[in-house]
N, C-alpha and C. Protein backbone atom coordinates (compact mmCIF):
# COMPACT_ATOMS: atom_id res chain seq x y z
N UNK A 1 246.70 10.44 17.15
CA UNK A 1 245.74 11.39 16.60
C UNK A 1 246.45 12.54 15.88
N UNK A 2 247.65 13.17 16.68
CA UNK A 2 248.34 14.08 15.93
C UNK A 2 248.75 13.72 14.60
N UNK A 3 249.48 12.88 14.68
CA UNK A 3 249.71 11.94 13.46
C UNK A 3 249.11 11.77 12.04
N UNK A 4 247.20 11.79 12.39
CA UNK A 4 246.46 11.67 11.39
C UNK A 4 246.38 12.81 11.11
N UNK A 5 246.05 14.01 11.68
CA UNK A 5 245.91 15.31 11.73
C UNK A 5 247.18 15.70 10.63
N UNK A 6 248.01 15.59 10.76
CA UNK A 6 249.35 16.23 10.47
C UNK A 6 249.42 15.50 8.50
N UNK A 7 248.76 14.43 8.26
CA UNK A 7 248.65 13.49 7.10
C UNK A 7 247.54 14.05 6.70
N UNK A 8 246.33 14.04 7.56
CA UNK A 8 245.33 15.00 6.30
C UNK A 8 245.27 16.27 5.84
N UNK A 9 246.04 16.94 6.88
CA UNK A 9 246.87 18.32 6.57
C UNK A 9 247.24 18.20 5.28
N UNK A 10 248.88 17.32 5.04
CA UNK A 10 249.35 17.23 4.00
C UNK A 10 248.79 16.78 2.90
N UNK A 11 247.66 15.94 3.04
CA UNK A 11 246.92 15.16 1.77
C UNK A 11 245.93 16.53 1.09
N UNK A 12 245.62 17.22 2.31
CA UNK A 12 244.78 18.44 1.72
C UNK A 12 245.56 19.37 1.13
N UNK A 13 247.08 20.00 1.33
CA UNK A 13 247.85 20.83 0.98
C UNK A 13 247.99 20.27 -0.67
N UNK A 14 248.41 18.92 -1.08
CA UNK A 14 248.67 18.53 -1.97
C UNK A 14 247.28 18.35 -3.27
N UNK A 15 246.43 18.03 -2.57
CA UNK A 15 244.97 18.12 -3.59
C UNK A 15 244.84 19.54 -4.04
N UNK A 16 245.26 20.41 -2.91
CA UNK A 16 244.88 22.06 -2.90
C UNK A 16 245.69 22.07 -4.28
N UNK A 17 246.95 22.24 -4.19
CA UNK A 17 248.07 22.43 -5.01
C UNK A 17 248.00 21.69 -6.35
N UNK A 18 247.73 20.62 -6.42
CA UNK A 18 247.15 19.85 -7.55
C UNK A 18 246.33 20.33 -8.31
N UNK A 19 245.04 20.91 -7.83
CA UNK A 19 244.09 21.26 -8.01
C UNK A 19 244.38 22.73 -8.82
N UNK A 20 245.23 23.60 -8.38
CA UNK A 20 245.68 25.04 -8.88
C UNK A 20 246.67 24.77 -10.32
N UNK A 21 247.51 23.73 -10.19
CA UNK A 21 248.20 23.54 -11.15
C UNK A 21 247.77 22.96 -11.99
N UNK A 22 246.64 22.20 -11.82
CA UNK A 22 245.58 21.81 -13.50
C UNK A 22 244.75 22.72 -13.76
N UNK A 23 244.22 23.79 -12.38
CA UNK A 23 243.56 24.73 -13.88
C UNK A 23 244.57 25.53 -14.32
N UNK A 24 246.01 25.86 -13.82
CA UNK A 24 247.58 26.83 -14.80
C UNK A 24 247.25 25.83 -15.76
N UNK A 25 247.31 24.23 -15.43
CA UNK A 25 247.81 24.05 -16.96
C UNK A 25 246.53 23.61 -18.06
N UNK A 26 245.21 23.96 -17.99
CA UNK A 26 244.31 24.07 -18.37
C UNK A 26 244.43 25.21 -19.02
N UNK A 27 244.68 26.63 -18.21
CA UNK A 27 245.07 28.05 -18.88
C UNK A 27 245.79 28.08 -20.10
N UNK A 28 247.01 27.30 -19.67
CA UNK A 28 247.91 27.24 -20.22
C UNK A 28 247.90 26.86 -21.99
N UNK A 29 247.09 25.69 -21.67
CA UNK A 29 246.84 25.00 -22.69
C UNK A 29 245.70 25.83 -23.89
N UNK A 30 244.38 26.91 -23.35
CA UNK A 30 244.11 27.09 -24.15
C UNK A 30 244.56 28.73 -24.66
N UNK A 31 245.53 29.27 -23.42
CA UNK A 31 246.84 30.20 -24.81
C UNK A 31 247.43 29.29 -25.64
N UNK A 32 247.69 28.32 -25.15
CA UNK A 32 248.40 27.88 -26.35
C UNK A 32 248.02 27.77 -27.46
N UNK A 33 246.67 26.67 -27.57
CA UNK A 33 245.57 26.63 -28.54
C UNK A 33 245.83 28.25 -29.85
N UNK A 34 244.93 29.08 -29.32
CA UNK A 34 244.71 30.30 -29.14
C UNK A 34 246.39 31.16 -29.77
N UNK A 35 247.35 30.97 -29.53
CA UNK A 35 248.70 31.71 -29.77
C UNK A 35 248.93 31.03 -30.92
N UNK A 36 248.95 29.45 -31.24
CA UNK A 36 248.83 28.73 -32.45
C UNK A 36 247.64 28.69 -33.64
N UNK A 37 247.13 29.65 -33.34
CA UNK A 37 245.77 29.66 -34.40
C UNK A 37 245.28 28.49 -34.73
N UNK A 38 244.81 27.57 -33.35
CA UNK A 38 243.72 26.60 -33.54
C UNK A 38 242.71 27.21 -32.50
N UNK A 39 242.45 28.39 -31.93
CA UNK A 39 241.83 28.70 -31.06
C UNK A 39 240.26 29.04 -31.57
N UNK A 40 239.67 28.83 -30.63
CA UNK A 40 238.18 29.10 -31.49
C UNK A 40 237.13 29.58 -30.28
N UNK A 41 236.17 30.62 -30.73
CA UNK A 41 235.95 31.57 -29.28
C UNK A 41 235.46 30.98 -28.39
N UNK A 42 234.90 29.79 -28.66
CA UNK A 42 234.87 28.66 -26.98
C UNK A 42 236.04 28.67 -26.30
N UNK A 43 237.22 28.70 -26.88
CA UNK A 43 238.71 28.57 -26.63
C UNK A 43 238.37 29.96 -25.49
N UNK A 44 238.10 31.28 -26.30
CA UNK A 44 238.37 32.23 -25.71
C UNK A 44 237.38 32.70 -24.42
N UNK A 45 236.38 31.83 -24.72
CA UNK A 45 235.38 32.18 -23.30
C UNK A 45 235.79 31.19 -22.41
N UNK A 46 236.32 30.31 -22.70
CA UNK A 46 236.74 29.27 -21.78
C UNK A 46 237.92 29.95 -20.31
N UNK A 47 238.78 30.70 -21.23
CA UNK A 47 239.59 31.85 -20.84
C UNK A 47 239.40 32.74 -19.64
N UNK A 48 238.05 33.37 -20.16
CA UNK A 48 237.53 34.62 -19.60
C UNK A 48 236.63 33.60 -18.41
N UNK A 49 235.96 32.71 -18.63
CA UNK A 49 235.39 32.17 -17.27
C UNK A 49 236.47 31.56 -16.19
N UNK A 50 237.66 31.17 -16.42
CA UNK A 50 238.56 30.89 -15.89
C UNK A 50 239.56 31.72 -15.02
N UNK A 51 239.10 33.02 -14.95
CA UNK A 51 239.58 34.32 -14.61
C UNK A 51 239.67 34.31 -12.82
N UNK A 52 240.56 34.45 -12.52
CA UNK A 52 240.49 34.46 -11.13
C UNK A 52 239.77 35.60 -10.30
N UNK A 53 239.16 35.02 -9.70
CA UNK A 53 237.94 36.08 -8.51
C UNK A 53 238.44 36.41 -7.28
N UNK A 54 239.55 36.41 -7.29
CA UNK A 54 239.98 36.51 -5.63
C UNK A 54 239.89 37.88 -5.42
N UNK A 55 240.06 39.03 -6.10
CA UNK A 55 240.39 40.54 -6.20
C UNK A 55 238.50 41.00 -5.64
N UNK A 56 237.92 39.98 -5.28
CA UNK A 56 236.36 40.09 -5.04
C UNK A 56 235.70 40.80 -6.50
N UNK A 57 234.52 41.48 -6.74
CA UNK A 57 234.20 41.75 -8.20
C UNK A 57 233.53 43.06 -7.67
N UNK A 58 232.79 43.38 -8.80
CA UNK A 58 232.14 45.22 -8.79
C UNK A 58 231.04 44.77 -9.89
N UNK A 59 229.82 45.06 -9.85
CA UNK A 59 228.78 44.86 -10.86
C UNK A 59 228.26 46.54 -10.76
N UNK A 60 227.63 46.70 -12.08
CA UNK A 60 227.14 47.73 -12.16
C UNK A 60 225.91 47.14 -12.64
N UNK A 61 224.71 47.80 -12.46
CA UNK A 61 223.52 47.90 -13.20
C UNK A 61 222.97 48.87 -14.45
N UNK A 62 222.88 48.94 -15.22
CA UNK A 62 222.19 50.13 -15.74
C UNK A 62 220.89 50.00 -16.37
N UNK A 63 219.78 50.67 -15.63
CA UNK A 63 218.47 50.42 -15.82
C UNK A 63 218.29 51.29 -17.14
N UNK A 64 219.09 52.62 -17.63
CA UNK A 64 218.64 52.95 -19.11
C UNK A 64 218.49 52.04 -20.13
N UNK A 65 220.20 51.35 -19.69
CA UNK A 65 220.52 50.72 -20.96
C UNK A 65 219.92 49.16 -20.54
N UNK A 66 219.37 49.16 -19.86
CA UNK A 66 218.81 47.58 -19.28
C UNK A 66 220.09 46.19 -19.57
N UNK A 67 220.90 46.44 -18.80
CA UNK A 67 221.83 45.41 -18.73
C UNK A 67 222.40 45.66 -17.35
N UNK A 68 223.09 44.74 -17.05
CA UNK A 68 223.96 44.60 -15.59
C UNK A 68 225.38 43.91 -16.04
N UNK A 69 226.39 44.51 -15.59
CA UNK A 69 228.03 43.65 -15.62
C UNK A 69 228.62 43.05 -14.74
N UNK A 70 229.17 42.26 -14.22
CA UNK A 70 230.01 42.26 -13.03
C UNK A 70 231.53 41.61 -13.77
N UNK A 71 232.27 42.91 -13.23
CA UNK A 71 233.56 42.35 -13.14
C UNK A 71 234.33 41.35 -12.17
N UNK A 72 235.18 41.04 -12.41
CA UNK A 72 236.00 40.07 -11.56
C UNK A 72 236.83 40.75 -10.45
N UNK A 73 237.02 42.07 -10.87
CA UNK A 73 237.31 43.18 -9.45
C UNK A 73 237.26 43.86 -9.15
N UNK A 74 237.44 44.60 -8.09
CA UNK A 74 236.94 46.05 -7.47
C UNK A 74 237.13 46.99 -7.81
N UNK A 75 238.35 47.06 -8.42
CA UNK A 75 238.88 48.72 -8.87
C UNK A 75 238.08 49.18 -9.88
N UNK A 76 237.19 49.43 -9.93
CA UNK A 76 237.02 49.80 -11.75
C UNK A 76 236.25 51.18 -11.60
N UNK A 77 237.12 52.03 -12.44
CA UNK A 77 237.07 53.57 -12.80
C UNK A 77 235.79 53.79 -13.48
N UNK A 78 234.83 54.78 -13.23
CA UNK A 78 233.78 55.08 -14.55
C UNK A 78 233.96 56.58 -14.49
N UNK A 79 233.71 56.64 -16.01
CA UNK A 79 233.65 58.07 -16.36
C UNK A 79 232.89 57.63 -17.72
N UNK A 80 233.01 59.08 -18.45
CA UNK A 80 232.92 59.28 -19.54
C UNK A 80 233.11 60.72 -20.62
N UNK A 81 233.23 60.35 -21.21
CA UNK A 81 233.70 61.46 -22.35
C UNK A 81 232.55 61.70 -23.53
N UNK A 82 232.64 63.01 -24.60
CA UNK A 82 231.89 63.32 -25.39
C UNK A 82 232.73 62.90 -26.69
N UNK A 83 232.07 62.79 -27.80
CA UNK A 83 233.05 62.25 -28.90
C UNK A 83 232.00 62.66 -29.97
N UNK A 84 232.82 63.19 -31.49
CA UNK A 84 231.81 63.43 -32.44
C UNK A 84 231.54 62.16 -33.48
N UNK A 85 230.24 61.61 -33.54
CA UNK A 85 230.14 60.36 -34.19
C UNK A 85 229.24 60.84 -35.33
N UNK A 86 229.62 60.71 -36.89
CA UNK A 86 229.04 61.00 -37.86
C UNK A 86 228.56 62.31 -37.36
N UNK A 87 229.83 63.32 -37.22
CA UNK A 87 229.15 64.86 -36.87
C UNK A 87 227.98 65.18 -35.42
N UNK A 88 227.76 64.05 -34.86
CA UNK A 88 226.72 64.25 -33.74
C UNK A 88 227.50 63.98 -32.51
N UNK A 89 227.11 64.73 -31.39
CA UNK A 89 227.98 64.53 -30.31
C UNK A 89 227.49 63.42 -29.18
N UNK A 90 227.88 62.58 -29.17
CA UNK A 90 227.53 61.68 -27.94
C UNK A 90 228.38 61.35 -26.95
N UNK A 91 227.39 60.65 -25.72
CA UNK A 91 228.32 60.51 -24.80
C UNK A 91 228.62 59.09 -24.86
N UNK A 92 230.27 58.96 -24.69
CA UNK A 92 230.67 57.43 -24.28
C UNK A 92 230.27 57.26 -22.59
N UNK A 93 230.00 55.85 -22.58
CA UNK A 93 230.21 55.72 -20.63
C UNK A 93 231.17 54.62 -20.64
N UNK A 94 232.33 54.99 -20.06
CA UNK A 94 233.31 54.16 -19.42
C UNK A 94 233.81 53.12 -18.12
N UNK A 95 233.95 51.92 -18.10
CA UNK A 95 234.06 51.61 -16.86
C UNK A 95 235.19 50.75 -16.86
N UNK A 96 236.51 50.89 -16.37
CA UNK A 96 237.41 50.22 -16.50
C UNK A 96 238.41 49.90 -15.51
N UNK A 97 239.27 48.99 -15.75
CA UNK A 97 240.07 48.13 -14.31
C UNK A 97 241.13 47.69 -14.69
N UNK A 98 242.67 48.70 -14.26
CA UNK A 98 243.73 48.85 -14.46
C UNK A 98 244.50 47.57 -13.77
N UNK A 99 244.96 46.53 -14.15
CA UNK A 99 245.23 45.43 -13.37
C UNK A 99 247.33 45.23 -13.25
N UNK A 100 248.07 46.01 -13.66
CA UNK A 100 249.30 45.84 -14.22
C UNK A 100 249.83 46.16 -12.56
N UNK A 101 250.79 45.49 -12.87
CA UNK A 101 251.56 45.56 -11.36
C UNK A 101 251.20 44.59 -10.79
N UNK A 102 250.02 44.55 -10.52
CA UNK A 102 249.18 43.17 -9.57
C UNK A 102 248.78 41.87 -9.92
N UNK A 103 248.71 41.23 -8.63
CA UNK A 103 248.97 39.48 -9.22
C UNK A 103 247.64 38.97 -9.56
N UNK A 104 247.50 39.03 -10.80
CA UNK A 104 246.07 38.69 -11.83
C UNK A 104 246.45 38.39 -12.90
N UNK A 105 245.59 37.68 -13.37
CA UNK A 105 245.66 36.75 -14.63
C UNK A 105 245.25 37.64 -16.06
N UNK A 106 244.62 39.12 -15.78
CA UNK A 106 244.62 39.85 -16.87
C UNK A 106 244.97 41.34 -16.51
N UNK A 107 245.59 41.96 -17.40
CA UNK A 107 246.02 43.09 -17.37
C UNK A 107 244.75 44.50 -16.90
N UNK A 108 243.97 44.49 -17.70
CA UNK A 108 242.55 44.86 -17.38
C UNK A 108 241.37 44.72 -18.64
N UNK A 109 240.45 45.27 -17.56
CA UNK A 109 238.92 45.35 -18.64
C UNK A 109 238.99 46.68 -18.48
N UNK A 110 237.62 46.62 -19.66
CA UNK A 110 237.09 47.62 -20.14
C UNK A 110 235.47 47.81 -20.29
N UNK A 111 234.74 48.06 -20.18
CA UNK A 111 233.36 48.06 -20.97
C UNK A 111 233.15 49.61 -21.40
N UNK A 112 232.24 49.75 -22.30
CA UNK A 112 232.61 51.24 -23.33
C UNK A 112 230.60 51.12 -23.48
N UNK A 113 230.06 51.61 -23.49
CA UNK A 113 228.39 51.51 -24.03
C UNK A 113 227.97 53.08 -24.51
N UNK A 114 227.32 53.52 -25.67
CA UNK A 114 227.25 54.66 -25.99
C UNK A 114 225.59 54.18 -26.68
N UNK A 115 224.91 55.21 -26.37
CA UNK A 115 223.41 55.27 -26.84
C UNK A 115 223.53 55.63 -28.30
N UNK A 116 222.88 54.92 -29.67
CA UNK A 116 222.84 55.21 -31.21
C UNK A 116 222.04 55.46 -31.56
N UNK A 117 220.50 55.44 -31.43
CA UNK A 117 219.23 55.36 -31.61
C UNK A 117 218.94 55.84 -33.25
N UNK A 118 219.63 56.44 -33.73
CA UNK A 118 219.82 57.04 -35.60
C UNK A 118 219.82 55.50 -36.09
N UNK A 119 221.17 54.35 -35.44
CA UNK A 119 221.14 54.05 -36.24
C UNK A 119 220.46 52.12 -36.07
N UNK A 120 219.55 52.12 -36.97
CA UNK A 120 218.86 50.86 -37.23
C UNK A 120 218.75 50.13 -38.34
N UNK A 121 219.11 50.25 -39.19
CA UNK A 121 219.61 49.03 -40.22
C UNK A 121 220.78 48.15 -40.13
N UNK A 122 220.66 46.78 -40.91
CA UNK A 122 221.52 45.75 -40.75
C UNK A 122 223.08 46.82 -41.31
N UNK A 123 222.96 46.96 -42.59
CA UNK A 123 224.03 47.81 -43.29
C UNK A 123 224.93 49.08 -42.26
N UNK A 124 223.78 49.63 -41.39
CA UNK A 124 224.49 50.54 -40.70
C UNK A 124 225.24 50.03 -39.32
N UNK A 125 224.64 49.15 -39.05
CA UNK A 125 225.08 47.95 -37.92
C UNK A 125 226.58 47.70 -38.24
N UNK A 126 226.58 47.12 -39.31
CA UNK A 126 227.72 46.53 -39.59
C UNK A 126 228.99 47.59 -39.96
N UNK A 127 228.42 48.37 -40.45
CA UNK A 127 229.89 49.81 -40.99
C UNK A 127 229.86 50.49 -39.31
N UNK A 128 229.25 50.69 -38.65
CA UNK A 128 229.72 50.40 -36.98
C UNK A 128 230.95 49.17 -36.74
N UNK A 129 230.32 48.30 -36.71
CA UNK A 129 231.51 47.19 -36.23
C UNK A 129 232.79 47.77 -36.97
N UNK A 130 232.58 47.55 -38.11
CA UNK A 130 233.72 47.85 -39.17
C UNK A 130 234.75 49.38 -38.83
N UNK A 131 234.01 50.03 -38.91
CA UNK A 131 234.64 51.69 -38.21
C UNK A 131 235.47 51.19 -36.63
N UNK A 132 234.85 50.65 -35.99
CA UNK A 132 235.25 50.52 -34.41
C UNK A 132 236.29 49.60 -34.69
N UNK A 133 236.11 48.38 -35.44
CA UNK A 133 237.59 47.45 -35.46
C UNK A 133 238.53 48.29 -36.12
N UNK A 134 238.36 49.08 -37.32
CA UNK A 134 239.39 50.16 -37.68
C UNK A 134 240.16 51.11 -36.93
N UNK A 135 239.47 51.78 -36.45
CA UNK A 135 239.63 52.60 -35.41
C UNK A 135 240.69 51.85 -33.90
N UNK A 136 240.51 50.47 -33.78
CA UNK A 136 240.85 50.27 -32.46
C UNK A 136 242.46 49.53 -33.45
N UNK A 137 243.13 49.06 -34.46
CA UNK A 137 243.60 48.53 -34.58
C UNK A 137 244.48 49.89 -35.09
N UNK A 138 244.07 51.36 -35.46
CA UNK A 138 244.41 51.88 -35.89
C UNK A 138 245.09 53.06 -34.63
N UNK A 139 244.12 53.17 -33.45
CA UNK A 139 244.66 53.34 -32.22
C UNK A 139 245.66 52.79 -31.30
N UNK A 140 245.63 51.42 -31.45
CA UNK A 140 246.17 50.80 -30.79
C UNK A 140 247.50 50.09 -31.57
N UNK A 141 247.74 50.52 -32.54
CA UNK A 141 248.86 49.86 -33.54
C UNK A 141 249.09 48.42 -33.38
N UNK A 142 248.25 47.79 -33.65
CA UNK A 142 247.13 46.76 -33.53
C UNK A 142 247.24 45.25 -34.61
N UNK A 143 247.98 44.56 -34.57
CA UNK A 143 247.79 43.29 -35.52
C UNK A 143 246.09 42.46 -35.37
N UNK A 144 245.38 42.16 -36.04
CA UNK A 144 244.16 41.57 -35.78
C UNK A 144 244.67 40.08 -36.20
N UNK A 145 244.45 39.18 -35.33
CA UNK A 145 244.95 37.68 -35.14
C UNK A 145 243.46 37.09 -35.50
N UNK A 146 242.34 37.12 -35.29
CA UNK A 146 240.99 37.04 -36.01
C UNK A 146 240.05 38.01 -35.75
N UNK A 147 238.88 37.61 -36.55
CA UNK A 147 237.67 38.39 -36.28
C UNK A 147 236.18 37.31 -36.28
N UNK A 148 235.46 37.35 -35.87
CA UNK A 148 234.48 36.55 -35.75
C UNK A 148 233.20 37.22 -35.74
N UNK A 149 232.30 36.60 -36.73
CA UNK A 149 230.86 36.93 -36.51
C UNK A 149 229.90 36.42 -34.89
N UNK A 150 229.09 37.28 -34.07
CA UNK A 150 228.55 36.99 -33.16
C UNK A 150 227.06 37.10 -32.64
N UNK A 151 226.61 36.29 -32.43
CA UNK A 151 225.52 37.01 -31.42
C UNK A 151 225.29 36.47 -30.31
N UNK A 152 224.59 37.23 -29.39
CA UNK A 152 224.17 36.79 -27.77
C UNK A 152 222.51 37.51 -27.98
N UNK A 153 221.74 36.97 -27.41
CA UNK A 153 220.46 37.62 -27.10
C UNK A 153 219.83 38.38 -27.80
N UNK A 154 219.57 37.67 -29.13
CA UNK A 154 219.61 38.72 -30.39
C UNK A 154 220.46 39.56 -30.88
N UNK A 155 221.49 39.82 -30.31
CA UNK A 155 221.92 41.05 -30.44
C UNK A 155 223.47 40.99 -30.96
N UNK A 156 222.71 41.70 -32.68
CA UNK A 156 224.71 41.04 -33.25
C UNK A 156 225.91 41.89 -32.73
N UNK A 157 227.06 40.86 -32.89
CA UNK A 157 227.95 41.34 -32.55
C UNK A 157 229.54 40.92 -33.30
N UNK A 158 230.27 41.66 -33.26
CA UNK A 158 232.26 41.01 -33.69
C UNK A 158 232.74 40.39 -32.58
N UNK A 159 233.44 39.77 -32.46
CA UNK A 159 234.71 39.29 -31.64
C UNK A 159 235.91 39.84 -32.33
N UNK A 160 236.95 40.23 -31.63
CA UNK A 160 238.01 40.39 -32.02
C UNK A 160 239.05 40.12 -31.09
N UNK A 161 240.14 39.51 -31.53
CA UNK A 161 241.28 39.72 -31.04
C UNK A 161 242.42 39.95 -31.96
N UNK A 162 243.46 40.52 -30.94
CA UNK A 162 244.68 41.14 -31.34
C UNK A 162 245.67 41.13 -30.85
N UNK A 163 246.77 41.56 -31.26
CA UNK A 163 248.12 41.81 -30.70
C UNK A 163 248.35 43.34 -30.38
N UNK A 164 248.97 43.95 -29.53
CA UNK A 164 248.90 45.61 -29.28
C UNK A 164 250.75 45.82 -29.87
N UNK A 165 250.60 46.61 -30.70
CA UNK A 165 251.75 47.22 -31.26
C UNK A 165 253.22 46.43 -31.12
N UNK A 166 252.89 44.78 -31.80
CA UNK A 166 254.25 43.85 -31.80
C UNK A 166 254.32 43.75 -30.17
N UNK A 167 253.93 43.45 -29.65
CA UNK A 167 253.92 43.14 -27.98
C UNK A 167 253.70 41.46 -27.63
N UNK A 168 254.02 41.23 -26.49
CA UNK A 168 253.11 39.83 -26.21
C UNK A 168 251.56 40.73 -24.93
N UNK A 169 251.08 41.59 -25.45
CA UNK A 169 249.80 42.48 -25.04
C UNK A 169 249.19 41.32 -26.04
N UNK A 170 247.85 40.67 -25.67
CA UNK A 170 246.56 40.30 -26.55
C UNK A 170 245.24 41.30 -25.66
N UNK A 171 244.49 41.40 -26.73
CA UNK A 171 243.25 41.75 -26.66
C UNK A 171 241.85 41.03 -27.14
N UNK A 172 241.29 41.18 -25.75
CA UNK A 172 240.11 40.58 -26.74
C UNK A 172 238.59 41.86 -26.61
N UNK A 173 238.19 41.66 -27.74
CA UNK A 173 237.38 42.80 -27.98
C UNK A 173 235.78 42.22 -28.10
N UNK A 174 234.84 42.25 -27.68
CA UNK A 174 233.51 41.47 -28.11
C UNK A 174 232.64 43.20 -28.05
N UNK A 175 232.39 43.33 -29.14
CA UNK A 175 231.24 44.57 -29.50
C UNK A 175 229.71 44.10 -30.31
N UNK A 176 228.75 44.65 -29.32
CA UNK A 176 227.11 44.27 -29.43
C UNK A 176 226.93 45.45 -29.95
N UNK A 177 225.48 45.16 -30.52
CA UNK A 177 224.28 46.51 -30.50
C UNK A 177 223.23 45.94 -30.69
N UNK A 178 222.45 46.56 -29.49
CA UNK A 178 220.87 46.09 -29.54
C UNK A 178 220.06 46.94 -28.95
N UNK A 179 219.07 47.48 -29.81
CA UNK A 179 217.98 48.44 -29.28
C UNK A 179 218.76 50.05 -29.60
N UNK A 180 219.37 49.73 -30.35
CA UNK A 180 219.90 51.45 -30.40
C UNK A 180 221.26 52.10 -29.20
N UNK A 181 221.45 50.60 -28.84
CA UNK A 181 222.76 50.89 -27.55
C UNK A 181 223.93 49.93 -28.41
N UNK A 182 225.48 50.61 -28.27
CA UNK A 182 226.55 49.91 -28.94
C UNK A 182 227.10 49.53 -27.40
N UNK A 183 227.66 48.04 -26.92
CA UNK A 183 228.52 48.25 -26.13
C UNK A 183 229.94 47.26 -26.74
N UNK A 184 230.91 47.55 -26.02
CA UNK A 184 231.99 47.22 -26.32
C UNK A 184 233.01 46.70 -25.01
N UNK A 185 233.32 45.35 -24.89
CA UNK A 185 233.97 44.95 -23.93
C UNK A 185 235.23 44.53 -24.15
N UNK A 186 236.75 44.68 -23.39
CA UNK A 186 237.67 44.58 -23.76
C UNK A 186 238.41 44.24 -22.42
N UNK A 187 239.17 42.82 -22.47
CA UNK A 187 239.63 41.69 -21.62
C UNK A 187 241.07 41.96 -22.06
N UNK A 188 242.54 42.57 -21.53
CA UNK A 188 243.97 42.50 -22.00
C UNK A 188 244.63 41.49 -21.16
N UNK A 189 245.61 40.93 -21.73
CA UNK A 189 246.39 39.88 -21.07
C UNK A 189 247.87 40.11 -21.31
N UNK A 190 248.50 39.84 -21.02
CA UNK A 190 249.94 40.02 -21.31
C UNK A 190 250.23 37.97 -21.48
N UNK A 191 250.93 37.85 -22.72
CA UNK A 191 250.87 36.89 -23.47
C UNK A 191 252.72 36.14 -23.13
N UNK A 192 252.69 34.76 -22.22
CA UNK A 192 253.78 34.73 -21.48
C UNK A 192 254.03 33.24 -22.67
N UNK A 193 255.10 33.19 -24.14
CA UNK A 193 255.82 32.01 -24.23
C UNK A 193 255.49 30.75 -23.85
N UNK A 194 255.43 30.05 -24.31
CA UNK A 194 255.85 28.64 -23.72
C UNK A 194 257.16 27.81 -23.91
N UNK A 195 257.93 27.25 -23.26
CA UNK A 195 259.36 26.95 -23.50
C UNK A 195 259.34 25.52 -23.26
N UNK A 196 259.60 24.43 -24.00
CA UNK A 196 259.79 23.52 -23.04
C UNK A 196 261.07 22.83 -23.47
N UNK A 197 262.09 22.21 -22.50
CA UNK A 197 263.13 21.62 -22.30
C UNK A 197 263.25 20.27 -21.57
N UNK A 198 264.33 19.67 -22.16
CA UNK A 198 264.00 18.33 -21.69
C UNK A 198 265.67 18.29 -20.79
């Protein structure tokens, strides 16, 4: 009996282990995709659902802005700051999750949501996106690797990703607006080579 015990032990250790090293090399495969510019944002949500949950998660609700988030972990900071937008002062709300040092598959998030209600045309929609991808590539000394047209739930949006100032830092950026609310979500990874030798 010990015997069998001690064999399904090992048969389970090895499925376990099997099992971890096809989704690395599932990961693996769609940085690669993705680092070779065949990546395409299925590529990149494929990514972000693949995110490890062990760090347990943190959801927020917000009944103003009628949406709910949940991150993939606990730490996440909120604040916010005032900022002058086209001369008017608004508030940003911040909620973010410093991941460096620790054993995770992304560096951190971000989510950013600021109330617009001025602005409602397609034209003004879009010189938003446009200002914010400027601004973040221009902050962040920033290569843009693509940009993509989006929507979710009506509600248009950019994709972006990038490189952070000649780094192996990627970013991925997905910015909405709907109903007079902008939000802005931002996923960092630190971008590891592939080598292979025979």
């Amino acid at each position: 009996m010990k015997k069998y015990t001690i064999i399904i032990l090992v048969l389970l250790t090895v499925t376990i282990s099997c099992s971890e090293q096809k989704k690395k090399s599932d990961i693996s495969k769609i940085l690669e995709k993705i680092e070779n510019g065949n990546g395409y944002e299925s590529d990149i949500n494929d990514l972000l659902e693949s995110m490890s949950d062990e760090e347990g998660s943190y959801e927020v609700s917000f009944p103003k802005a009628k949406f709910k988030i949940k991150f993939p972990v606990t730490n996440v900071k909120e604040s916010s700051i005032r900022q002058l937008i086209d001369n008017e002062e608004v508030e940003i709300f911040h909620y973010t999750a410093n991941m460096q040092g620790k054993d995770h598959i992304n560096l951190g998030y971000q989510l950013d949501y600021v109330f617009l209600p001025e602005v409602k045309l397609k034209e003004e929609i879009d010189d938003l996106f446009n200002e914010q991808r400027d601004y973040i590539l221009s902050a962040t000394n920033s290569e843009l690797e693509f940009e993509n047209i989006i929507e979710k739930n009506d509600a248009p949006g950019r994709h972006l990703y990038l490189t952070i100032d000649e780094s192996e830092i990627k970013t991925n950026h997905k910015m909405y607006f709907k109903n007079g609310i902008f939000y802005k979500c931002d996923v960092e990874k630190k971008w590891k080579p592939f080598y292979c030798s025979h």
